[in-house]
Protein backbone atom coordinates (compact mmCIF):
# COMPACT_ATOMS: atom_id res chain seq x y z
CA UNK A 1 -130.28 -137.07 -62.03
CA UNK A 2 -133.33 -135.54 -60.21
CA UNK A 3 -136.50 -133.64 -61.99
CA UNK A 4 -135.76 -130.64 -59.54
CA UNK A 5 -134.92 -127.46 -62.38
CA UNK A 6 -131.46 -126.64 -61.40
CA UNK A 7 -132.07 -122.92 -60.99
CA UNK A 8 -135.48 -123.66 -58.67
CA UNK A 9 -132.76 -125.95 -56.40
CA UNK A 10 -130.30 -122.33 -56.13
CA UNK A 11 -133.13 -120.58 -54.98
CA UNK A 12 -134.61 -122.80 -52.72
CA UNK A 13 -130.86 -123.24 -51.11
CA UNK A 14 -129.99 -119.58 -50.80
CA UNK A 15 -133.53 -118.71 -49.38
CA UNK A 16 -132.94 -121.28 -46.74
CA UNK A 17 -129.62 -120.27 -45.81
CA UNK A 18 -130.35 -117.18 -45.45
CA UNK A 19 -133.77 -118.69 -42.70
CA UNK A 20 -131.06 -120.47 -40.86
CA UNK A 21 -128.99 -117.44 -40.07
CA UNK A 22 -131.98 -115.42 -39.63
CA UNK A 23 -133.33 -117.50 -37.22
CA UNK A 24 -129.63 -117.98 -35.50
CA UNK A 25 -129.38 -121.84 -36.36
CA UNK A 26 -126.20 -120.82 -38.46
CA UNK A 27 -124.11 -117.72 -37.00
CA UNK A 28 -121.32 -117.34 -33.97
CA UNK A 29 -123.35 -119.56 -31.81
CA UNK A 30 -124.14 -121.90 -33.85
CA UNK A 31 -120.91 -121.66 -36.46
CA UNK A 32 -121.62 -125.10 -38.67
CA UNK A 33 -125.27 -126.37 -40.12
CA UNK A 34 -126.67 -128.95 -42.62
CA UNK A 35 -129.58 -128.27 -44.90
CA UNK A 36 -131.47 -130.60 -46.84
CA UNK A 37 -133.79 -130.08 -49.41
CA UNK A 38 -137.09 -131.52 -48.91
CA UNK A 39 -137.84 -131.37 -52.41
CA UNK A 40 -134.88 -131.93 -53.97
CA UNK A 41 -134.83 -135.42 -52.45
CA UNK A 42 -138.40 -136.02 -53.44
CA UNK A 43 -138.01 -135.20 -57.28
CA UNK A 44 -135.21 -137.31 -57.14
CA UNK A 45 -137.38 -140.29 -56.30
CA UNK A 46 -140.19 -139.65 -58.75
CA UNK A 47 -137.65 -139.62 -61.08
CA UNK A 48 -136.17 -142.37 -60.87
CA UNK A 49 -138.88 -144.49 -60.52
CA UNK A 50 -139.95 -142.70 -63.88
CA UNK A 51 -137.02 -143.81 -65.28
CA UNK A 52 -137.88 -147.36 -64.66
CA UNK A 53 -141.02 -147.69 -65.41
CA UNK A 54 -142.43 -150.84 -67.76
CA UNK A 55 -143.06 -154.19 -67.50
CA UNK A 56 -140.80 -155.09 -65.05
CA UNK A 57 -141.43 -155.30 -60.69
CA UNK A 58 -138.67 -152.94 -59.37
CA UNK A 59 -138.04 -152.22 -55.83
CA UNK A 60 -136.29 -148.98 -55.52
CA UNK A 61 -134.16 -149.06 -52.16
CA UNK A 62 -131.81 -146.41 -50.74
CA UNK A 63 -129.07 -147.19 -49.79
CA UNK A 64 -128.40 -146.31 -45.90
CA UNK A 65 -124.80 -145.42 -45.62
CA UNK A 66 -125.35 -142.65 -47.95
CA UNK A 67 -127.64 -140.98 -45.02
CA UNK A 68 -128.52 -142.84 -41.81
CA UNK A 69 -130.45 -140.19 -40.41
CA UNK A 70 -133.78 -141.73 -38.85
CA UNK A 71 -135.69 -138.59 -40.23
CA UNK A 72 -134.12 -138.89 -43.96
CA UNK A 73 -134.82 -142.84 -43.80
CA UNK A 74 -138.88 -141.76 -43.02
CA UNK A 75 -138.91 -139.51 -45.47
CA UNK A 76 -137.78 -141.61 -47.95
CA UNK A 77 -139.55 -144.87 -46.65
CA UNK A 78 -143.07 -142.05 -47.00
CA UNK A 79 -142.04 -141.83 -50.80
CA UNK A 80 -142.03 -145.61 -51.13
CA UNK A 81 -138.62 -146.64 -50.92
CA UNK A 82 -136.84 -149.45 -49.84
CA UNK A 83 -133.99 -149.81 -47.93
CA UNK A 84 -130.70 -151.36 -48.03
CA UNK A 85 -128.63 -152.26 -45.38
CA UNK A 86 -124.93 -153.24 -44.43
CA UNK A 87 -124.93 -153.35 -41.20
CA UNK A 88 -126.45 -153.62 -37.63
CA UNK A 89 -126.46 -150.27 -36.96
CA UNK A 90 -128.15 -149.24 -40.11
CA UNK A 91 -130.47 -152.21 -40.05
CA UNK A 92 -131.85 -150.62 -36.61
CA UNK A 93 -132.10 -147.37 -38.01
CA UNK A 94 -134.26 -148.87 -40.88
CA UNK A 95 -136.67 -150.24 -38.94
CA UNK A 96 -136.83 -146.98 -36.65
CA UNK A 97 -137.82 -144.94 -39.64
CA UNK A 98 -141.13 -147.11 -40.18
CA UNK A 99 -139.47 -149.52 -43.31
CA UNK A 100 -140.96 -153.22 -42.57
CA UNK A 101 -139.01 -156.28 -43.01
CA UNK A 102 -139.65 -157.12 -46.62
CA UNK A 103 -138.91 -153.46 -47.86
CA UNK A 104 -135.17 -154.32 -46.61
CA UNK A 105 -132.00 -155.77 -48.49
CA UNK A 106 -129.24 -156.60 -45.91
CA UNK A 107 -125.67 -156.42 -47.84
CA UNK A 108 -122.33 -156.86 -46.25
CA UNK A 109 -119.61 -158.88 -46.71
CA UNK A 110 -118.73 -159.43 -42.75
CA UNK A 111 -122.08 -161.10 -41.68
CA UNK A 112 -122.42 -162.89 -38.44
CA UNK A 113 -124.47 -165.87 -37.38
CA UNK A 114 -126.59 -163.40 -35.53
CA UNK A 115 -127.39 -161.07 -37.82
CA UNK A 116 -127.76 -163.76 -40.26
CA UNK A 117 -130.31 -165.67 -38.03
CA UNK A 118 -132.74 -162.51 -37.69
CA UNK A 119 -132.60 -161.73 -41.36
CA UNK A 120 -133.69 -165.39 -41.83
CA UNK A 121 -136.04 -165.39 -39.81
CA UNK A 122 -138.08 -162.13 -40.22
CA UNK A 123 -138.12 -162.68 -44.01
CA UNK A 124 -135.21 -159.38 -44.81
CA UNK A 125 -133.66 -159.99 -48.24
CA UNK A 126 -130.17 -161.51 -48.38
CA UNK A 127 -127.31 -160.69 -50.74
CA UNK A 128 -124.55 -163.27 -49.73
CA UNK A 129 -121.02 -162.55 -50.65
CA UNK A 130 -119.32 -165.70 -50.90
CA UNK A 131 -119.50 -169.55 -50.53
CA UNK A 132 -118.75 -169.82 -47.11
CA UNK A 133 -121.52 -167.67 -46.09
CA UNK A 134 -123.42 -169.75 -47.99
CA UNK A 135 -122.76 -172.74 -46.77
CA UNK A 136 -123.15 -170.61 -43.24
CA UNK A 137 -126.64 -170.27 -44.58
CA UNK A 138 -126.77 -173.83 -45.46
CA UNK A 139 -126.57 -174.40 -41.78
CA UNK A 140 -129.05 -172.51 -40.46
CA UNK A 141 -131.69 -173.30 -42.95
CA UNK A 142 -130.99 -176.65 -41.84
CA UNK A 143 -133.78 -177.59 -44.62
CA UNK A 144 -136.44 -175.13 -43.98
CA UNK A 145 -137.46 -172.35 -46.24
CA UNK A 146 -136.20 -168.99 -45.65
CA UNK A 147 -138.97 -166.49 -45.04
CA UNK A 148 -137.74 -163.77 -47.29
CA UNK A 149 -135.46 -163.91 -51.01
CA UNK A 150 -131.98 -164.82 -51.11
CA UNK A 151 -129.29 -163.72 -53.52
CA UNK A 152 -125.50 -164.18 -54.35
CA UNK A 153 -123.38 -161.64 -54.84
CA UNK A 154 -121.07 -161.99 -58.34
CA UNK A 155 -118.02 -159.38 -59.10
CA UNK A 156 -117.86 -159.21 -62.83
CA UNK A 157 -114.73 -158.22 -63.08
CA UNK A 158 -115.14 -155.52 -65.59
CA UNK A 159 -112.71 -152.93 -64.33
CA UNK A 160 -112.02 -149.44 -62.03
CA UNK A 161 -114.08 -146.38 -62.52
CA UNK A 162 -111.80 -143.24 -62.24
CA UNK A 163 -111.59 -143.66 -58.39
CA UNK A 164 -110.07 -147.02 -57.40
CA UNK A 165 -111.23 -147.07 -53.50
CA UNK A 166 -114.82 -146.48 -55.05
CA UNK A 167 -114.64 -149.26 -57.50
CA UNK A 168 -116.61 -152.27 -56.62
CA UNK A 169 -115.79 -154.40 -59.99
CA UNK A 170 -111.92 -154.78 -60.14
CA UNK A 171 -110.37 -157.89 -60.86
CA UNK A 172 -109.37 -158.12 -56.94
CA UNK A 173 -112.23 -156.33 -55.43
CA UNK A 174 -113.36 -157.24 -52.13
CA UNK A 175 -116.89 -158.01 -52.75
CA UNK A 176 -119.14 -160.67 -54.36
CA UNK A 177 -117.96 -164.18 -55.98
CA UNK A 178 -114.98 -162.91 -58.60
CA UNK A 179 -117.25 -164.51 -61.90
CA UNK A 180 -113.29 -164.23 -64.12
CA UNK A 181 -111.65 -166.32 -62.20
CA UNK A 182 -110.50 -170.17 -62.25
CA UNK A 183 -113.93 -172.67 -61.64
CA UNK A 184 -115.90 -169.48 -60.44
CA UNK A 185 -118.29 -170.09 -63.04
CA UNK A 186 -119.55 -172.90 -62.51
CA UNK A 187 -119.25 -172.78 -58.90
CA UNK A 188 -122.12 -169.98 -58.88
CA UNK A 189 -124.23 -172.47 -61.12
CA UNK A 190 -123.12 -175.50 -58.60
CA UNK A 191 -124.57 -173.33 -55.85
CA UNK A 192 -128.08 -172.68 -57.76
CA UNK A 193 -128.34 -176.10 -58.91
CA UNK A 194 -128.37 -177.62 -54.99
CA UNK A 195 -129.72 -174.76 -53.75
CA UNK A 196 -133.71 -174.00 -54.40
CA UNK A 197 -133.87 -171.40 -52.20
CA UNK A 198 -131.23 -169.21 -54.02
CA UNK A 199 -133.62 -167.14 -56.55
CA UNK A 200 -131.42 -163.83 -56.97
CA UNK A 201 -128.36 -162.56 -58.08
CA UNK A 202 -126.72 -159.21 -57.12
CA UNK A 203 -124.48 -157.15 -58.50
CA UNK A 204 -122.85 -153.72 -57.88
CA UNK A 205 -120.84 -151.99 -60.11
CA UNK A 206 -121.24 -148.53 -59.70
CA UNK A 207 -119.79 -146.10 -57.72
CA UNK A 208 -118.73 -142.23 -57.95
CA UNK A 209 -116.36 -142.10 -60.91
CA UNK A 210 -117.63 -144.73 -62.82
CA UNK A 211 -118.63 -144.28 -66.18
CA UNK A 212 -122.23 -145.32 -67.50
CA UNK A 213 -121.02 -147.58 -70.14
CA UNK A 214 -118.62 -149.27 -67.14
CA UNK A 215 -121.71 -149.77 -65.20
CA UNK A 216 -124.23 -151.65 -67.85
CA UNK A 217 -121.44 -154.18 -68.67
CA UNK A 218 -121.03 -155.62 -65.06
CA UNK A 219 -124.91 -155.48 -64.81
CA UNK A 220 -124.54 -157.17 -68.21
CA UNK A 221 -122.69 -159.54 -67.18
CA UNK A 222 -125.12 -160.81 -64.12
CA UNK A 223 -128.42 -160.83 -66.33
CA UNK A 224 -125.93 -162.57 -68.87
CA UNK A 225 -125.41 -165.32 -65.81
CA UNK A 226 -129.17 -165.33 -64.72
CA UNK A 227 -129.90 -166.62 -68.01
CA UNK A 228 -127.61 -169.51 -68.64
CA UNK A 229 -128.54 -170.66 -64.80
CA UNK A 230 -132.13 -170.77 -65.67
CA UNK A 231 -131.95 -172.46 -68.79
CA UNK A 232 -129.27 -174.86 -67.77
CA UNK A 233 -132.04 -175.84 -65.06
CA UNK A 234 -134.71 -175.50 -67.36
CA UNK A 235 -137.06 -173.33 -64.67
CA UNK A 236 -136.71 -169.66 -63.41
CA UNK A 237 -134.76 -170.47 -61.02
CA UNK A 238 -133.55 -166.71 -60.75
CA UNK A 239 -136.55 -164.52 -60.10
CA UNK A 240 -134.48 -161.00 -58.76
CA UNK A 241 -132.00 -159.45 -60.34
CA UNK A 242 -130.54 -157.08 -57.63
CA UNK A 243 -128.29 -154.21 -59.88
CA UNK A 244 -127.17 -152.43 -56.68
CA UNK A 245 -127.26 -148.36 -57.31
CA UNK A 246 -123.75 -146.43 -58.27
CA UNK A 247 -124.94 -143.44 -60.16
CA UNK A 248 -122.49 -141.41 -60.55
CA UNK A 249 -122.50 -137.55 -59.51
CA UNK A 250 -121.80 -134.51 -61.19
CA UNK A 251 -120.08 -132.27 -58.65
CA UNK A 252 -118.82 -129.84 -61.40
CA UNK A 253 -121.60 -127.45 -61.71
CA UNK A 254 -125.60 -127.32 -60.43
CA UNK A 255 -126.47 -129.44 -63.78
CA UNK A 256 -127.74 -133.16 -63.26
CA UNK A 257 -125.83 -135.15 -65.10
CA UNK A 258 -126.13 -138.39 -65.50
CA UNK A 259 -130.10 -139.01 -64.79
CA UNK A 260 -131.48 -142.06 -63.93
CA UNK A 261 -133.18 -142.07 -67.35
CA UNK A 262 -129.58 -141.91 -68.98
CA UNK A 263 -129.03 -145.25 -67.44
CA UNK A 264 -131.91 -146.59 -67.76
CA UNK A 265 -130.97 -146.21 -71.50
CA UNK A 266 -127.71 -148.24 -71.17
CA UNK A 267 -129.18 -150.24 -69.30
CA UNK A 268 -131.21 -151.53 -72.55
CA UNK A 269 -128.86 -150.95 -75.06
CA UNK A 270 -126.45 -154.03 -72.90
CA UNK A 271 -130.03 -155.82 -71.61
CA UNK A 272 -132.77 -154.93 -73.20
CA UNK A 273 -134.20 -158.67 -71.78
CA UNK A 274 -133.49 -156.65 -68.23
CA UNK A 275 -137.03 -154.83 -68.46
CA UNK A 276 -139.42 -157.32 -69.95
CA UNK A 277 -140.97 -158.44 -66.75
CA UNK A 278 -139.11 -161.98 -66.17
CA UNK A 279 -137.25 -160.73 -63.36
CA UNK A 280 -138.04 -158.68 -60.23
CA UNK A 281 -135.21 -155.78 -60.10
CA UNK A 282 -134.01 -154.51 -57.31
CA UNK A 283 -132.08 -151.09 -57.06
CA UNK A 284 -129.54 -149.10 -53.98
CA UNK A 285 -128.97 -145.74 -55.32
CA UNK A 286 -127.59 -143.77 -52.56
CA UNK A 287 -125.37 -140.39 -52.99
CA UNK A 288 -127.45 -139.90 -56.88
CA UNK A 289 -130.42 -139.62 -54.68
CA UNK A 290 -129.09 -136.97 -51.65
CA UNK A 291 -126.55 -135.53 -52.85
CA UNK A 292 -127.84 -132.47 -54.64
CA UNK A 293 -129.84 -131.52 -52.09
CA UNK A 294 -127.62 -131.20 -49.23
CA UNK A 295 -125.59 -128.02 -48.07
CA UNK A 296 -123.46 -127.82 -45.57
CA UNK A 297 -123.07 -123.76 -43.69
CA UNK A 298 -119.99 -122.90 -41.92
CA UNK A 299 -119.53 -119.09 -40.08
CA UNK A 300 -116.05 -117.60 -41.39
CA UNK A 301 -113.83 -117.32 -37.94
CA UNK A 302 -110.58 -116.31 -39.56
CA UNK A 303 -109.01 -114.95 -43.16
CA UNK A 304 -105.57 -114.59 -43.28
CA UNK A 305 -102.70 -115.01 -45.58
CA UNK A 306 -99.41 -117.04 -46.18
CA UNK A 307 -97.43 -117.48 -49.03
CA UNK A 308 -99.33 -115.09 -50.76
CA UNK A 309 -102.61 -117.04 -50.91
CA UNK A 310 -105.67 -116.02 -48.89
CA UNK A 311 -107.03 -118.44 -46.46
CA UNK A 312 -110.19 -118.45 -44.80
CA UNK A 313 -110.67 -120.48 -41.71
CA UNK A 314 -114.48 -121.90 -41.17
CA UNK A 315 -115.66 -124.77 -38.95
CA UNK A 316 -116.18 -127.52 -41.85
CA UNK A 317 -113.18 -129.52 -42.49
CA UNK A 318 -113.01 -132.98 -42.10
CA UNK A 319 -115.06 -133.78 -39.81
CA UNK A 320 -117.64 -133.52 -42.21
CA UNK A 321 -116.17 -133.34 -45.43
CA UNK A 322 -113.89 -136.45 -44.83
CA UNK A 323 -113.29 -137.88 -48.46
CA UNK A 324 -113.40 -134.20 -50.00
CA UNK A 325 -110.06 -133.23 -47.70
CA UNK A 326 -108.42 -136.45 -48.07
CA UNK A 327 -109.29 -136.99 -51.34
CA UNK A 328 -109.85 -133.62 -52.72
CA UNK A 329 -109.18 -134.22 -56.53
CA UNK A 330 -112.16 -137.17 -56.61
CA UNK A 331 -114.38 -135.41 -54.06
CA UNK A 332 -114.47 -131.95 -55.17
CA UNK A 333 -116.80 -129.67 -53.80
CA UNK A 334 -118.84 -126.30 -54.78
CA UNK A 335 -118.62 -123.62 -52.62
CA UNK A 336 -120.51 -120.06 -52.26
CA UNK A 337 -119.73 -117.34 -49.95
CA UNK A 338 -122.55 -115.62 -48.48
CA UNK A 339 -122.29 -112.52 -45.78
CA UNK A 340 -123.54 -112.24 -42.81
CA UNK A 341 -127.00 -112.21 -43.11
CA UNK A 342 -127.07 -114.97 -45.66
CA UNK A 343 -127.04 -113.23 -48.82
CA UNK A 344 -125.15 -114.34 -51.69
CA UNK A 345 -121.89 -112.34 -51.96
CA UNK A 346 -120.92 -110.82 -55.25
CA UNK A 347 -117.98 -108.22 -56.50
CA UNK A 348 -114.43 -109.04 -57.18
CA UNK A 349 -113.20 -112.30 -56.91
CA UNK A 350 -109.95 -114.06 -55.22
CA UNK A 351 -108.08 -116.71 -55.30
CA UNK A 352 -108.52 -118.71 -51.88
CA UNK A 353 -108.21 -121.37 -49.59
CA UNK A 354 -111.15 -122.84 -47.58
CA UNK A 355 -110.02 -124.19 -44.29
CA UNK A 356 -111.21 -126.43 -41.74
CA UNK A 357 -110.60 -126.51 -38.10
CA UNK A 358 -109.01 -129.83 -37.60
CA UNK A 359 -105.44 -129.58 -36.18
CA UNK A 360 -103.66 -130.40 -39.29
CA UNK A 361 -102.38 -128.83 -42.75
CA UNK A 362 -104.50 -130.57 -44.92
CA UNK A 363 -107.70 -129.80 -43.79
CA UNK A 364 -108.97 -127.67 -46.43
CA UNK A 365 -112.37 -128.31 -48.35
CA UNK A 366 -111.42 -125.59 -51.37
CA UNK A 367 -107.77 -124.93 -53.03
CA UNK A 368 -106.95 -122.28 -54.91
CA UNK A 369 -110.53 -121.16 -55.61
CA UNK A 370 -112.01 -117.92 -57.29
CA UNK A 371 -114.51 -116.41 -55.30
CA UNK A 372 -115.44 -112.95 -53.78
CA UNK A 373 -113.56 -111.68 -51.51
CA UNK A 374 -114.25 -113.59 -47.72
CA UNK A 375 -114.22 -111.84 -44.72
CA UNK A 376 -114.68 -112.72 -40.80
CA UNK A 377 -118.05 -113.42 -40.01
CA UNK A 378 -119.33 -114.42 -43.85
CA UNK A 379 -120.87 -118.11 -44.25
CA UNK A 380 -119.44 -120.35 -46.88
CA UNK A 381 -121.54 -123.06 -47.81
CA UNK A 382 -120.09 -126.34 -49.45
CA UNK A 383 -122.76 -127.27 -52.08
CA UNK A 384 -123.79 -130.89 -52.80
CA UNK A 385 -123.33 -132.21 -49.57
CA UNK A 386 -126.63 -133.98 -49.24
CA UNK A 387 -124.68 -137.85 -49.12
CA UNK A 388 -122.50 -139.17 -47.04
CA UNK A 389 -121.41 -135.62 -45.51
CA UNK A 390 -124.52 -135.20 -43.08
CA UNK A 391 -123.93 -138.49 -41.17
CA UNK A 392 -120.77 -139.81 -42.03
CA UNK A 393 -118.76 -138.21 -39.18
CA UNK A 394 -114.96 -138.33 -39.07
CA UNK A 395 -114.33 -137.69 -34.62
CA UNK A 396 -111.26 -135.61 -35.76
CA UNK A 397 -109.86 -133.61 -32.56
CA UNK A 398 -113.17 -134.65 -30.99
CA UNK A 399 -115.11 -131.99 -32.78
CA UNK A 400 -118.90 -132.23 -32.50
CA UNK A 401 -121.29 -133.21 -34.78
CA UNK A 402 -123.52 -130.52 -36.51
CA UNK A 403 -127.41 -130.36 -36.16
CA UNK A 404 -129.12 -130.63 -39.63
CA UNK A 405 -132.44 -129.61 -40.50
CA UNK A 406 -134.87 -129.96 -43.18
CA UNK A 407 -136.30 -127.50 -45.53
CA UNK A 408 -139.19 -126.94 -48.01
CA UNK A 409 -139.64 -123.35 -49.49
CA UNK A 410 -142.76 -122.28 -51.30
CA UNK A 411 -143.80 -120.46 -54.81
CA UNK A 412 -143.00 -117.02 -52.68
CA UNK A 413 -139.68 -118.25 -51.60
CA UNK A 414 -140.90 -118.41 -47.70
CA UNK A 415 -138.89 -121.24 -46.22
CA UNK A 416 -139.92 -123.88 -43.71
CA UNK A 417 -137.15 -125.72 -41.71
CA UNK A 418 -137.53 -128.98 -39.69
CA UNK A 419 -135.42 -130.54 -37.15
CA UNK A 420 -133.64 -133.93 -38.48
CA UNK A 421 -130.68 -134.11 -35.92
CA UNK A 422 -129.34 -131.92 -33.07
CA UNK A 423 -125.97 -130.74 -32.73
CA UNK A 424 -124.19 -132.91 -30.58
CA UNK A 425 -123.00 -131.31 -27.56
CA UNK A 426 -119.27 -130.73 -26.03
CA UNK A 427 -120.43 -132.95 -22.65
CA UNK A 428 -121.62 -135.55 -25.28
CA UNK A 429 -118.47 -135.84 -26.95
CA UNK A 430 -117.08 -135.89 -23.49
CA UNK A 431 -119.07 -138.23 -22.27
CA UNK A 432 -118.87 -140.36 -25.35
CA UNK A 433 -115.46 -140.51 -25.01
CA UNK A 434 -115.76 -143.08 -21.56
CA UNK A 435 -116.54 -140.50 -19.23
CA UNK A 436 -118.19 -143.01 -17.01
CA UNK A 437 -115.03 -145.09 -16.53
CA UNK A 438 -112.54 -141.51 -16.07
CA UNK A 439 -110.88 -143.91 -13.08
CA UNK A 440 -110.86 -147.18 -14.80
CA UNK A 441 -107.02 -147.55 -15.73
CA UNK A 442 -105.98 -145.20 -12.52
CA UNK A 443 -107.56 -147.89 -10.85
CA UNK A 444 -105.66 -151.09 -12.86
CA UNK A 445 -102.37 -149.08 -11.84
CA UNK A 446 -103.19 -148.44 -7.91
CA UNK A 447 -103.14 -152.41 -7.77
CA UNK A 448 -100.05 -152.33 -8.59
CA UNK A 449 -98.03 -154.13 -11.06
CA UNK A 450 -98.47 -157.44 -12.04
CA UNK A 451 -96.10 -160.06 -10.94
CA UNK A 452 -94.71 -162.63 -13.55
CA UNK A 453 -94.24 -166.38 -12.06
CA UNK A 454 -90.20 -166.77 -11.60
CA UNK A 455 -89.73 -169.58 -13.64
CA UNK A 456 -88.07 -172.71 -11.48
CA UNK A 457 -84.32 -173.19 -12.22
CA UNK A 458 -83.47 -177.00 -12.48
CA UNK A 459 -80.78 -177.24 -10.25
């Protein structure tokens, strides 16, 4: 999925690994790290917007949850992107990392009158999910124009991908306008009839474990929908066609597989009308865009055995690999072993357990895995961890968040790190935790209890 050469990506991972213990940002006092690479994310972007280039407008935007670091959002708002956001919190972040108002899609399907009101009114693209959010809108347009594009969100309905939590297209997802069922129809075309201020339609399909061919049908489906609106109404009504992002991931190996140019390709085998310039596109690719370039660096405390497997205790578990432990069959994860001074371990190989440090029995990143022998004090690095794993923090047994830093390496392999987000601190876990009000419910009790009115007995 990116133009980054595979075996230039291995290099450019072990040679910064091997700078972060060096210069003590991963080692016993500083036992858990994220790495991202520079370039990696970078080549990711130019190719994808190679992938789409023609005729047709395309905003490209990322989308947030897959990374809401302030730092990753600049870097990626520096390359050109847009961003999309589904909620407050990332909508802040957003506009912290430099992206103005119109280079922003807001998407969620819980959105208040308030955050309604100041996408409205600062001109932020819309996706609405369903008619009583429109008719929400309805109310605060009270007749005026909106200052920026707004869309409706359809599910097609075309099915689940191979996981069903990540499937945004079953018949009883959560999300969008469900286009298969009774009236829904014509409903949607109701809604862009009385509604000239409605110009796009959105749809997201795609998710990890979804297959290509799964993807262009729902997409398919929407362009299939813009159509028939605009000619029932004889006028582009529909200028944007957003197609959300989804691309799947290969977590299997370091190849990229599927590229952006892959689905471009399906894309206009289903729509080839898609690309000819009628409609704006807009895009949210997310994890395809990170993922491959993220590492995450743990410090082996422990090895031990039971059962007759090894075991290997490091300080990345769930609290930073959240879907991978719960979920490890979908959200497998690549792992090297590296000693300690960062170099790439080799010899004969084992079968092993990687282990977290959360306080329970399934906190394990790695079953059953072949791979040289680990000892006390070695890093193992979980590979692909570039989405979701950096800022997507699961408060597990209170454990702190890991700093993560940046890296570019040149054509001599000398490495250059940059700071994107400090390790959180014990006292600010503490102190996140409502430090401030320690006496609060000591306090409530000292009052005493509360009384309850005796009720008056008719006599």
């Amino acid at each position: 999925m990116t133009s980054c050469p595979a075996p230039q990506r291995k290099r450019a991972r072990e040679a910064a690994l091997a700078r972060a213990v060096e210069d003590g940002l991963l080692g016993p006092g500083s036992p858990l790290v994220g790495l991202l690479d520079v370039d990696g994310v970078l080549a990711a972007v130019d190719a994808l917007n190679e992938a789409f280039e023609g005729p047709a407008t395309v905003h490209h935007t990322f989308a947030a949850k897959a990374c809401g670091l302030v730092p990753v959002l600049r870097l990626l708002a520096e390359a050109g992107m847009g961003c999309e956001v589904a909620s407050p919190g990332e909508l802040e972040q957003a506009l912290a990392a430099g992206f103005s108002h119109d280079r922003l899609v807001f998407d969620s399907p819980a959105k208040t009158v308030e955050e309604l009101e100041f996408a409205l009114e600062h001109g932020i693209a819309i996706n609405l999910d369903n008619f009583q959010e429109l008719e929400r809108v309805d109310r605060l347009l009270a007749g005026r124009e909106p200052a920026g594009p707004i869309g409706l969100r359809v599910n097609p309905q075309v099915g689940a991908g191979a996981i069903g939590a990540m499937s945004t297209a079953t018949a009883t997802s959560k999300f969008g306008v469900a286009l298969r069922d009774p009236g829904a129809v014509d409903a949607v075309i109701e809604a862009f009839t009385t509604r000239p201020w409605l110009n796009r339609l959105h749809a997201h399909v795609g998710s990890q474990g979804c297959p290509l061919p799964l993807i262009a049908q729902g997409v398919g489906a929407a362009y299939e929908l813009a159509e028939r609106i605009n000619t029932l109404l004889g006028q582009a009504r529909i200028t944007g066609l957003d197609i959300g992002g989804g691309l799947p991931v290969n977590f299997d190996s370091e190849d990229d597989r599927p590229t952006y140019t892959d689905y471009v390709a399906e894309l206009r085998t289903v729509a080839p009308g898609l690309f000819d310039g009628r409609y704006t596109l807009v895009t949210e690719f997310g994890r395809s865009l990170l993922a491959k370039s993220g590492t995450i660096g743990s410090v082996v405390e422990y090895t031990k055995s039971a059962g007759g497997r090894r075991i290997a205790v490091t300080h990345a578990g769930a609290q930073v690999a959240t879907r991978t432990v719960f979920m490890p069959d979908a959200w497998p994860l690549r792992v090297g072993v590296f000693d300690a001074a960062g170099r790439p371990k080799e010899g004969p190989l084992q079968v092993v357990d990687i282990a977290g440090p959360c306080c329970f029995a399934g906190d394990l990143t790695a079953s059953a895995r072949e791979l040289p022998v680990v000892e006390p004090g070695d890093v193992v690095a979980l590979y692909d961890t570039g989405a979701y794993y950096f800022s997507s923090h699961f408060s597990y047994n209170s454990l702190p968040r890991p700093a993560v830093y940046g890296y570019r390496t040149d054509f001599a392999g000398q490495v250059r790190l940059a700071m994107v987000r400090e390790a959180q601190s014990v006292r600010e876990v503490v102190e996140e935790s409502g430090l401030s009000h320690a006496d609060a419910l000591v306090a409530l009790c000292a009052r005493g209890p509360e009384r309850t009115p005796k009720k008056e007995v008719a006599g």
